[in-house]
Protein backbone atom coordinates (compact mmCIF):
# COMPACT_ATOMS: atom_id res chain seq x y z
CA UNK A 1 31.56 240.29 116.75
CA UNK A 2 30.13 236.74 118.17
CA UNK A 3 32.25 234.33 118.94
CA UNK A 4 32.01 231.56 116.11
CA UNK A 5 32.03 228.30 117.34
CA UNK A 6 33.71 226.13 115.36
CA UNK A 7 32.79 222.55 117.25
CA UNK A 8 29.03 223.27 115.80
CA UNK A 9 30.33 222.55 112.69
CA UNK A 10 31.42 218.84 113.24
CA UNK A 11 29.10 218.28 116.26
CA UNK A 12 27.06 215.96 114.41
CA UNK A 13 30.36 213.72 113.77
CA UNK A 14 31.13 213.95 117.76
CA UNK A 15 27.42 212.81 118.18
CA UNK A 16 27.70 209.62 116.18
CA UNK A 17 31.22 209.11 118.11
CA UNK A 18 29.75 208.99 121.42
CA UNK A 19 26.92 206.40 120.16
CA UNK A 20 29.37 203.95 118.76
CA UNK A 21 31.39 203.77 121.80
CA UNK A 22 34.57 206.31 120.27
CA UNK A 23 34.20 209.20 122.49
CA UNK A 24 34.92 208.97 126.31
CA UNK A 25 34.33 211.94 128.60
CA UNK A 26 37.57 212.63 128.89
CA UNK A 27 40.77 211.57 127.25
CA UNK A 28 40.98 208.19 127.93
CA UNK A 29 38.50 205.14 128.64
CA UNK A 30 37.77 204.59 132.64
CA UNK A 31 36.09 201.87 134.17
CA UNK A 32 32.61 202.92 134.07
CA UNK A 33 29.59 202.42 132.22
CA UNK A 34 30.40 204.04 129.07
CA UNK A 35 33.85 202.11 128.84
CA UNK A 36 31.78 198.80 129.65
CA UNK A 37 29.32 200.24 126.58
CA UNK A 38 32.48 200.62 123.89
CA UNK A 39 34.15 197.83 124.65
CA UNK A 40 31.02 195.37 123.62
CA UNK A 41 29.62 197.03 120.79
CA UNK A 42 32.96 197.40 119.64
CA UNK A 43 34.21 193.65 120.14
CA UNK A 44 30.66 191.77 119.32
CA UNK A 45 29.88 194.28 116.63
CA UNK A 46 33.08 195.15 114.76
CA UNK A 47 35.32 192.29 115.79
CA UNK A 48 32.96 189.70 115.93
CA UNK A 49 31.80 190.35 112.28
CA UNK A 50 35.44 190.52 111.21
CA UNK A 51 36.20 187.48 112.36
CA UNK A 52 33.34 185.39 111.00
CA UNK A 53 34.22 186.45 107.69
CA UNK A 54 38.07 186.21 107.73
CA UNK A 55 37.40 182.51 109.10
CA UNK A 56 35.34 181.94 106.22
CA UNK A 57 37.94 183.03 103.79
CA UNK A 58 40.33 180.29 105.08
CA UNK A 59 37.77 177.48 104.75
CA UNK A 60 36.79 178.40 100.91
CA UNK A 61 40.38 179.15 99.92
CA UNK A 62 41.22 179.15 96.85
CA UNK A 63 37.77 179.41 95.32
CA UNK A 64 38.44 182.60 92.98
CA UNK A 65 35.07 183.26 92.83
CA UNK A 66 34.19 182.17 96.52
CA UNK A 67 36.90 184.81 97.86
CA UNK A 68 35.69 187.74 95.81
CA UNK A 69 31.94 187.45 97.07
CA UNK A 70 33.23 188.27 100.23
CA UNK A 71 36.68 190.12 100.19
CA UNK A 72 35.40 193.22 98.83
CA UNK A 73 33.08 194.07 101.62
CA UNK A 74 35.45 191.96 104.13
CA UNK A 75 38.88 194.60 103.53
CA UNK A 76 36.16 197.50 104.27
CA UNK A 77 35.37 196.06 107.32
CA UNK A 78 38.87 195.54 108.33
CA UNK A 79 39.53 198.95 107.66
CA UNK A 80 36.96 200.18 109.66
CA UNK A 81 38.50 198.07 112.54
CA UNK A 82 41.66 199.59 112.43
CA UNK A 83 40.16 203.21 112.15
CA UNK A 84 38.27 202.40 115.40
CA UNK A 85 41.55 200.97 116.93
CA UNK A 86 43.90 204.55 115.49
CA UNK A 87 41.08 206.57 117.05
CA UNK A 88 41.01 204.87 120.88
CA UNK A 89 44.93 204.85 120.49
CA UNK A 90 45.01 208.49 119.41
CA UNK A 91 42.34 210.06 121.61
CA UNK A 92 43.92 212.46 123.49
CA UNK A 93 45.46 214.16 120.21
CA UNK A 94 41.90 213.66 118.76
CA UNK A 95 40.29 215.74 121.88
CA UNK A 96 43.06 218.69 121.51
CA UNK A 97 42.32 219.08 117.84
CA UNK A 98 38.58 219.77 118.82
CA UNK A 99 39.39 221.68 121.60
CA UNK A 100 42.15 223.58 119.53
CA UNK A 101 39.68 224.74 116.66
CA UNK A 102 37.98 227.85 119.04
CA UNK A 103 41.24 229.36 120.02
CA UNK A 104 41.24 232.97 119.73
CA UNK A 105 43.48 233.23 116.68
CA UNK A 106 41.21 231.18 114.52
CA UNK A 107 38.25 233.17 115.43
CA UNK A 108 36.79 234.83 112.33
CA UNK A 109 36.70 239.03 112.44
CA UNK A 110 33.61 240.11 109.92
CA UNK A 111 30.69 238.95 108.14
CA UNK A 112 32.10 238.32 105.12
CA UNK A 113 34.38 235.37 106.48
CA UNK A 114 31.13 233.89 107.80
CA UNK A 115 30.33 233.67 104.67
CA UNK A 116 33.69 232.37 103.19
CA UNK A 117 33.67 229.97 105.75
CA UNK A 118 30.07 228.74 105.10
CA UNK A 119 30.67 228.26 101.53
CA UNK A 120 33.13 225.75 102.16
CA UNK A 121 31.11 224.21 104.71
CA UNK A 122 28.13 223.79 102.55
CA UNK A 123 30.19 221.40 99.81
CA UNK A 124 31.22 218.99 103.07
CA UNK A 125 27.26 218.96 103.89
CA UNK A 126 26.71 217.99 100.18
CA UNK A 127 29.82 215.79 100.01
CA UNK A 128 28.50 213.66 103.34
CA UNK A 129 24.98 213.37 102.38
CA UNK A 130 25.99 211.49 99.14
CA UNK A 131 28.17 209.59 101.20
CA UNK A 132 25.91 208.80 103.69
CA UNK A 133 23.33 208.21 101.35
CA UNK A 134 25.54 205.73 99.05
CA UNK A 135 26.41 203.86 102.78
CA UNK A 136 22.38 203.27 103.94
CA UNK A 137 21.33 202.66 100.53
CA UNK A 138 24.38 199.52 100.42
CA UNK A 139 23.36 198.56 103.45
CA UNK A 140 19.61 198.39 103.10
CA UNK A 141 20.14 196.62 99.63
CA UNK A 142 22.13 194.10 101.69
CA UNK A 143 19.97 193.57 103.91
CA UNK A 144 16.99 192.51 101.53
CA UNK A 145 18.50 190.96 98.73
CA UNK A 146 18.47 187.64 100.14
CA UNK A 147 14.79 188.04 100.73
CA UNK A 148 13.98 189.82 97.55
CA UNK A 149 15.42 187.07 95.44
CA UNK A 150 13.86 184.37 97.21
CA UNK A 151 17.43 183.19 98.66
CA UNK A 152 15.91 183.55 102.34
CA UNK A 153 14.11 179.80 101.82
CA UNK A 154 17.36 178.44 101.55
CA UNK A 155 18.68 180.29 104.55
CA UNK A 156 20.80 182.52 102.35
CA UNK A 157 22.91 185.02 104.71
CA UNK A 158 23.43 188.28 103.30
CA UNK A 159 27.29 187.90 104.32
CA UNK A 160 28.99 184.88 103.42
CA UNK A 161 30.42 184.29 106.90
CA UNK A 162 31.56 180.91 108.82
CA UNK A 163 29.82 179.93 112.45
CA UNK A 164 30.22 177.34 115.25
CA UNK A 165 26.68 176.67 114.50
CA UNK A 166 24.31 175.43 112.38
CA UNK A 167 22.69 178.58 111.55
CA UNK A 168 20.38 177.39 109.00
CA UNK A 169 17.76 176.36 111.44
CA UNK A 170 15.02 178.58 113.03
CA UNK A 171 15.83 180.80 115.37
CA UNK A 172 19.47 180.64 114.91
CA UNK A 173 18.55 181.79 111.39
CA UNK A 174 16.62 184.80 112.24
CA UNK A 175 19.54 185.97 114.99
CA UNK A 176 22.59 185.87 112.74
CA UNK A 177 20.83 187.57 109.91
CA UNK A 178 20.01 190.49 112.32
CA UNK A 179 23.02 190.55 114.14
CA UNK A 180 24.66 190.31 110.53
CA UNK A 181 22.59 194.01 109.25
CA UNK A 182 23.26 195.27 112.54
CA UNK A 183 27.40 194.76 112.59
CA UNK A 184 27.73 196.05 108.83
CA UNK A 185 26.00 199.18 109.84
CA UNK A 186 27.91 200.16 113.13
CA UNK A 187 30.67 199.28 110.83
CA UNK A 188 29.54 201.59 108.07
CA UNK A 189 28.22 204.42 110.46
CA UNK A 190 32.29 203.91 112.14
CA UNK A 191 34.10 204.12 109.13
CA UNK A 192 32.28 207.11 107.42
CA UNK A 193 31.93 209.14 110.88
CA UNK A 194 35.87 208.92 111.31
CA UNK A 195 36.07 209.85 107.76
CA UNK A 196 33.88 212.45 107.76
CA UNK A 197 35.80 214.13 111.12
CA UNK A 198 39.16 214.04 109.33
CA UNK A 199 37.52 215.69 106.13
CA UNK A 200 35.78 218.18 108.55
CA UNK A 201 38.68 219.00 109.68
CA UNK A 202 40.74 219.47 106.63
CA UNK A 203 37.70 221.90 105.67
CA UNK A 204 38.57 223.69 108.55
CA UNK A 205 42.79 224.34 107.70
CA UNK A 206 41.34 225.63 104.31
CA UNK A 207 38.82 227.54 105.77
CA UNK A 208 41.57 229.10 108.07
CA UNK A 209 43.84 229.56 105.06
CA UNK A 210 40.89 231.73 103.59
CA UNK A 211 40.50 233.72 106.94
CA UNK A 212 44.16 234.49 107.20
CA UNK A 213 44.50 236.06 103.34
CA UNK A 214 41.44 238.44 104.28
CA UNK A 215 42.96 239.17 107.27
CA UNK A 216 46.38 240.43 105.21
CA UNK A 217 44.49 241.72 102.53
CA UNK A 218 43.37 244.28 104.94
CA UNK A 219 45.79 244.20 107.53
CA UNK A 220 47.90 247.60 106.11
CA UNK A 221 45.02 249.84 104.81
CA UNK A 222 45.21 253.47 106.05
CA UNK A 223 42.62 253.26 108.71
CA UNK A 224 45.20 250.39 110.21
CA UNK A 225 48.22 251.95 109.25
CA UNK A 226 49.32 252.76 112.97
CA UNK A 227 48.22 249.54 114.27
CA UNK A 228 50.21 247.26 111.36
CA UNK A 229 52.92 245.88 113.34
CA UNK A 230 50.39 244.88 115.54
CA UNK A 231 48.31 243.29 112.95
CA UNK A 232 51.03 241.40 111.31
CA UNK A 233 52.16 239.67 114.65
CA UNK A 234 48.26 238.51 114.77
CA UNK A 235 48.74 237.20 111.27
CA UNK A 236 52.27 235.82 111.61
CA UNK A 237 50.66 234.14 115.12
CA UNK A 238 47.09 232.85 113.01
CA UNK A 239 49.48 231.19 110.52
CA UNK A 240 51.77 229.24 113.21
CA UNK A 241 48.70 228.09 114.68
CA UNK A 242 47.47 226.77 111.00
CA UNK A 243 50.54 224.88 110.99
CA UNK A 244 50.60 223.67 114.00
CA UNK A 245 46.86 222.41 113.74
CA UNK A 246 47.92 221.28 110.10
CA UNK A 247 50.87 219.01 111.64
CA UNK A 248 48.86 217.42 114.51
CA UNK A 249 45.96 216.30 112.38
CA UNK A 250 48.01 214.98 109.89
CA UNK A 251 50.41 212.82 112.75
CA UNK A 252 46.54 211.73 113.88
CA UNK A 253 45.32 210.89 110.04
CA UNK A 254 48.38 209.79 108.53
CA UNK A 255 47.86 205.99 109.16
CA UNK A 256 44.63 206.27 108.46
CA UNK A 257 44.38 207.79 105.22
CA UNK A 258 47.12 205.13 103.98
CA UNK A 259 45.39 202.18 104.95
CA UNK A 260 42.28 203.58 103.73
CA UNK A 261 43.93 204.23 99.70
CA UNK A 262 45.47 200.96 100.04
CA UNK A 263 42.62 199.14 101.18
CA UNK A 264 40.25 201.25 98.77
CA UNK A 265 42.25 200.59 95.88
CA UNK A 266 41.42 196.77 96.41
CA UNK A 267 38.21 197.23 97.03
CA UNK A 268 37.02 198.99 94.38
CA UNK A 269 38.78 196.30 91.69
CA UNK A 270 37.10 194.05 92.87
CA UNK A 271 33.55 195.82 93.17
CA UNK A 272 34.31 196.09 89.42
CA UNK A 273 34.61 192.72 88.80
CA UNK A 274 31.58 191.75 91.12
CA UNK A 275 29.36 194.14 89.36
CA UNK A 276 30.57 193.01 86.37
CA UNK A 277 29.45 189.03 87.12
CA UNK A 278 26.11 190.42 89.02
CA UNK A 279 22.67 190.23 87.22
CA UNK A 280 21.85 193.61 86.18
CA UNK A 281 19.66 195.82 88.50
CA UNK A 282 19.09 192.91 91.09
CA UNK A 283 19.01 193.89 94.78
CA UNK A 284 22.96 192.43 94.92
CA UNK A 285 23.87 194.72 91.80
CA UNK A 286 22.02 198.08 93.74
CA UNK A 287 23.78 196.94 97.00
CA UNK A 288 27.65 196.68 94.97
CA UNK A 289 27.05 199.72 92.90
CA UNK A 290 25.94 201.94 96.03
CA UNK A 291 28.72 200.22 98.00
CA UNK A 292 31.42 200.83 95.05
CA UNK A 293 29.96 204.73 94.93
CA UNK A 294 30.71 205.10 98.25
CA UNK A 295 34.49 204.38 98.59
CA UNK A 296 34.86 206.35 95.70
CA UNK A 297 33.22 209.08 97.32
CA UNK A 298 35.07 208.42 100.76
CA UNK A 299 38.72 208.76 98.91
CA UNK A 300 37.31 211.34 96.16
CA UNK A 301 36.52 213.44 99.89
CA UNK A 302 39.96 213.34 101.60
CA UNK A 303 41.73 214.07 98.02
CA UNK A 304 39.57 217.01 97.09
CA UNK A 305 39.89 218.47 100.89
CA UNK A 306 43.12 218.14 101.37
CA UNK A 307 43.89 219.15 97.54
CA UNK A 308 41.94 222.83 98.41
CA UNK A 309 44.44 222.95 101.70
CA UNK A 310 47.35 222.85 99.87
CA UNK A 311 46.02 225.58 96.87
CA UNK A 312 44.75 227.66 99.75
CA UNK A 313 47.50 227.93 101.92
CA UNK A 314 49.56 228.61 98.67
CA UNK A 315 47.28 232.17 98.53
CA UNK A 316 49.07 233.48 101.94
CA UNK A 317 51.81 235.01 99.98
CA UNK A 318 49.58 236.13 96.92
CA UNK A 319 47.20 237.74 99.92
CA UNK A 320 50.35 239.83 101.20
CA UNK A 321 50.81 241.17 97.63
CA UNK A 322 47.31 242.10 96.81
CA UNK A 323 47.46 244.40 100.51
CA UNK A 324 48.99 247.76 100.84
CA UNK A 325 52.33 246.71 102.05
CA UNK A 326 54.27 249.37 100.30
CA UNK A 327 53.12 251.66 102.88
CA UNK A 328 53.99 250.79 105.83
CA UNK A 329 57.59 251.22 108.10
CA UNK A 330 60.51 249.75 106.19
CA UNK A 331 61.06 247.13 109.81
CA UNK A 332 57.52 246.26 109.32
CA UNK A 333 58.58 245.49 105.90
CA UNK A 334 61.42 243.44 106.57
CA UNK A 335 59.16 241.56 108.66
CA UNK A 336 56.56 241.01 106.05
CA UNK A 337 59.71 239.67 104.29
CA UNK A 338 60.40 237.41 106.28
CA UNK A 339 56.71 236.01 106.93
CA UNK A 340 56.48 235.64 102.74
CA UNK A 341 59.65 233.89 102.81
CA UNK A 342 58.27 231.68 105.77
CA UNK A 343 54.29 230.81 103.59
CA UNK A 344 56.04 230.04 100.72
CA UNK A 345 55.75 226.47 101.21
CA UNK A 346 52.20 225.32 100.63
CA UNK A 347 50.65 223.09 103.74
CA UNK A 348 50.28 219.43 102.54
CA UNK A 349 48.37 216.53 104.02
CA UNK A 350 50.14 213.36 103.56
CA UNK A 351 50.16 209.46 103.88
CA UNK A 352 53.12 208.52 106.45
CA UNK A 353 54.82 210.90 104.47
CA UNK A 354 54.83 208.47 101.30
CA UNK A 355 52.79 210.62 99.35
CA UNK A 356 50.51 213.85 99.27
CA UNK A 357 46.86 213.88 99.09
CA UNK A 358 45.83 215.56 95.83
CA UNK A 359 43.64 215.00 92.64
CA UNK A 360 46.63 213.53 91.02
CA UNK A 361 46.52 210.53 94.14
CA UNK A 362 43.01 210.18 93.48
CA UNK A 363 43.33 209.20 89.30
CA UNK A 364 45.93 207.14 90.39
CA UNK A 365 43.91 205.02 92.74
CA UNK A 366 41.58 204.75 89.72
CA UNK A 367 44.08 203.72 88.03
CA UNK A 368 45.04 201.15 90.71
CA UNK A 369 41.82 200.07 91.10
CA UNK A 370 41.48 199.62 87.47
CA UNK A 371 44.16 196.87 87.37
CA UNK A 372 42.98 194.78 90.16
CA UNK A 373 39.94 194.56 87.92
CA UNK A 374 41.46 193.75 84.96
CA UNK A 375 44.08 191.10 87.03
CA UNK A 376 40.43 189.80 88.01
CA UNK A 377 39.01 189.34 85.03
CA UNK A 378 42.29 187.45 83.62
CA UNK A 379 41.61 185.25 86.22
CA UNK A 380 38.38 184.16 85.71
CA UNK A 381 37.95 184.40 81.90
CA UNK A 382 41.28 182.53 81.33
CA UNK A 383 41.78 181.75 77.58
């Protein structure tokens, strides 16, 4: 059979890496053009944003209401920085993952796991067109609600954001809004591509986990019989190498997927609470609603993905039940034993090791979320 190559399958997130500055030819950055390339966009475009709007929230501290037309989209934008700053830090480990996924053991054996595997991978297309969708639609709404609502006369930014300059007058005007569109969506296109890799990749443990119970299903029928020590050891060897793919993506993740729930969490209160002072279907209430979709789609993603690791790799024992173990040697059995001793212990993707990625995480951001709204509201409707 064909080698399958897995890299096809998150080439497109590898692509949009290597425009915004996040993928060097080899491990690390050198001084050359590409280097010179990352290190602006990332600074004027991602830092420079940043920092115009964190200034701003010290000068209009403690307006309530001031702070929460900005923070929302403000603690996104800080989390996108510190995404981009995991992934330079952590791009060696990042290059063996993708390197890692076409070893031979992970290499699928028939048809029908081509089309186990492209099952799964069809949800993730579905699953990051929403998202991606959600991200351009909050970021075009942005971009021309000022000038829909007639704001644009009065030199209405569409980011509340503090400048050494008078920015009101012509050009200066014209420039900052630009360069204002421009930054949120490298910072958009940055956050979700980084998302989207680790989610990819989290597909692809699950996908494995799918591979590896056909592989036992089959691995003791009669036609195999004599070769069943042998194909245990290639199972036993598959599964190592699912958890030792599992462990490395999760030490890359980890920090990542906390910051992201805790920063998420906040965000989406106070989305609520925006949408809930926004005129109804104005360009500002498209751009929150789209925006608030989003995030809930980004976390919704890395709880569902790594939810179906952890209920797939929990089928690897089921899988050696459901073969025809009974047959073969009673050492081979010992050994199959052993390995169902050794999968008993579903693989789990985790937060620093605080907590597990699952549905269950997922209503309980909600839930989070929920009360940063309603401290919100207390707030500003005080009796």
């Amino acid at each position: 059979m064909k080698k399958y190559d897995w890299k096809e399958t998150i080439e497109s997130n590898l692509f949009m890496l290597k425009i915004l500055g996040l993928w060097p030819a080899g491990n690390t950055y050198n001084l050359d053009l590409y280097s010179t390339y990352a290190c602006v966009s990332i600074l004027v475009f991602t830092c420079g944003h940043n920092f115009f709007q964190i200034i701003n929230i010290y000068f209009i501290f403690p307006d309530l209401q001031g702070i929460a037309d900005t923070i929302f989209v403000t603690l996104s934008e800080i989390l996108a920085a510190m995404k981009t700053y995991h992934v330079i830090q952590n791009m060696q480990l990042l290059k063996k993952l993708v390197i890692d996924i076409n070893e031979d053991h992970f290499q699928l054996r028939n048809p029908s796991q081509i089309k186990m595997v492209e099952s799964s991978l069809d949800f993730l297309r579905k699953t990051s067109a929403l998202l991606w969708s959600m991200a351009s639609g909050a970021v075009f709404f942005w971009a021309t609600y000022p000038i829909l609502d007639g704001s644009v006369k009065e030199s209405r930014l569409p980011f509340l954001a503090w400048y050494p300059y008078d920015f009101t007058i012509s050009p200066l005007y014209e420039i900052t809004y630009v360069y204002q569109i421009v930054s949120m969506a490298f910072i958009a296109a940055t956050s979700l591509t980084i998302a989207m890799l680790i989610a990819a990749l989290n597909v692809f443990i699950g996908a494995q986990c799918d591979i590896l119970c056909d592989n036992l299903k089959y691995a003791f029928k009669e036609n195999s019989l004599n070769n069943s020590a042998t194909n245990l050891l290639l199972c036993i060897k598959h599964h190592k190498g699912i958890l030792r793919f599992a462990e490395e993506l999760n030490n890359f993740c980890s920090w990542i997927v906390f910051i992201q729930f805790f920063i998420s969490g906040a965000s989406i209160g106070i989305t609520m609470f925006r949408l809930s002072i926004t005129a109804l279907f104005s360009s500002e209430f498209f751009s929150l609603l789209m925006f608030e979709i989003g995030i809930l789609v980004e976390i919704f993603m890395f709880c569902w993905f790594a939810n179906e690791v952890e209920i797939r790799s929990a089928n690897i024992p089921l899988a050696i039940f459901h073969s025809e173990w009974l047959k073969i040697t009673p050492n081979n059995k010992q050994n199959v034993t052993f390995f169902v001793m050794r999968t008993q212990r579903p693989i789990q993707i985790s937060a620093l090791n605080l907590f597990y990625l699952s549905l269950d995480t997922f209503v309980k951001i909600l839930r989070t979320s929920w009360s940063y709204f309603a401290l919100l509201n207390q707030f500003s409707n005080p009796k």
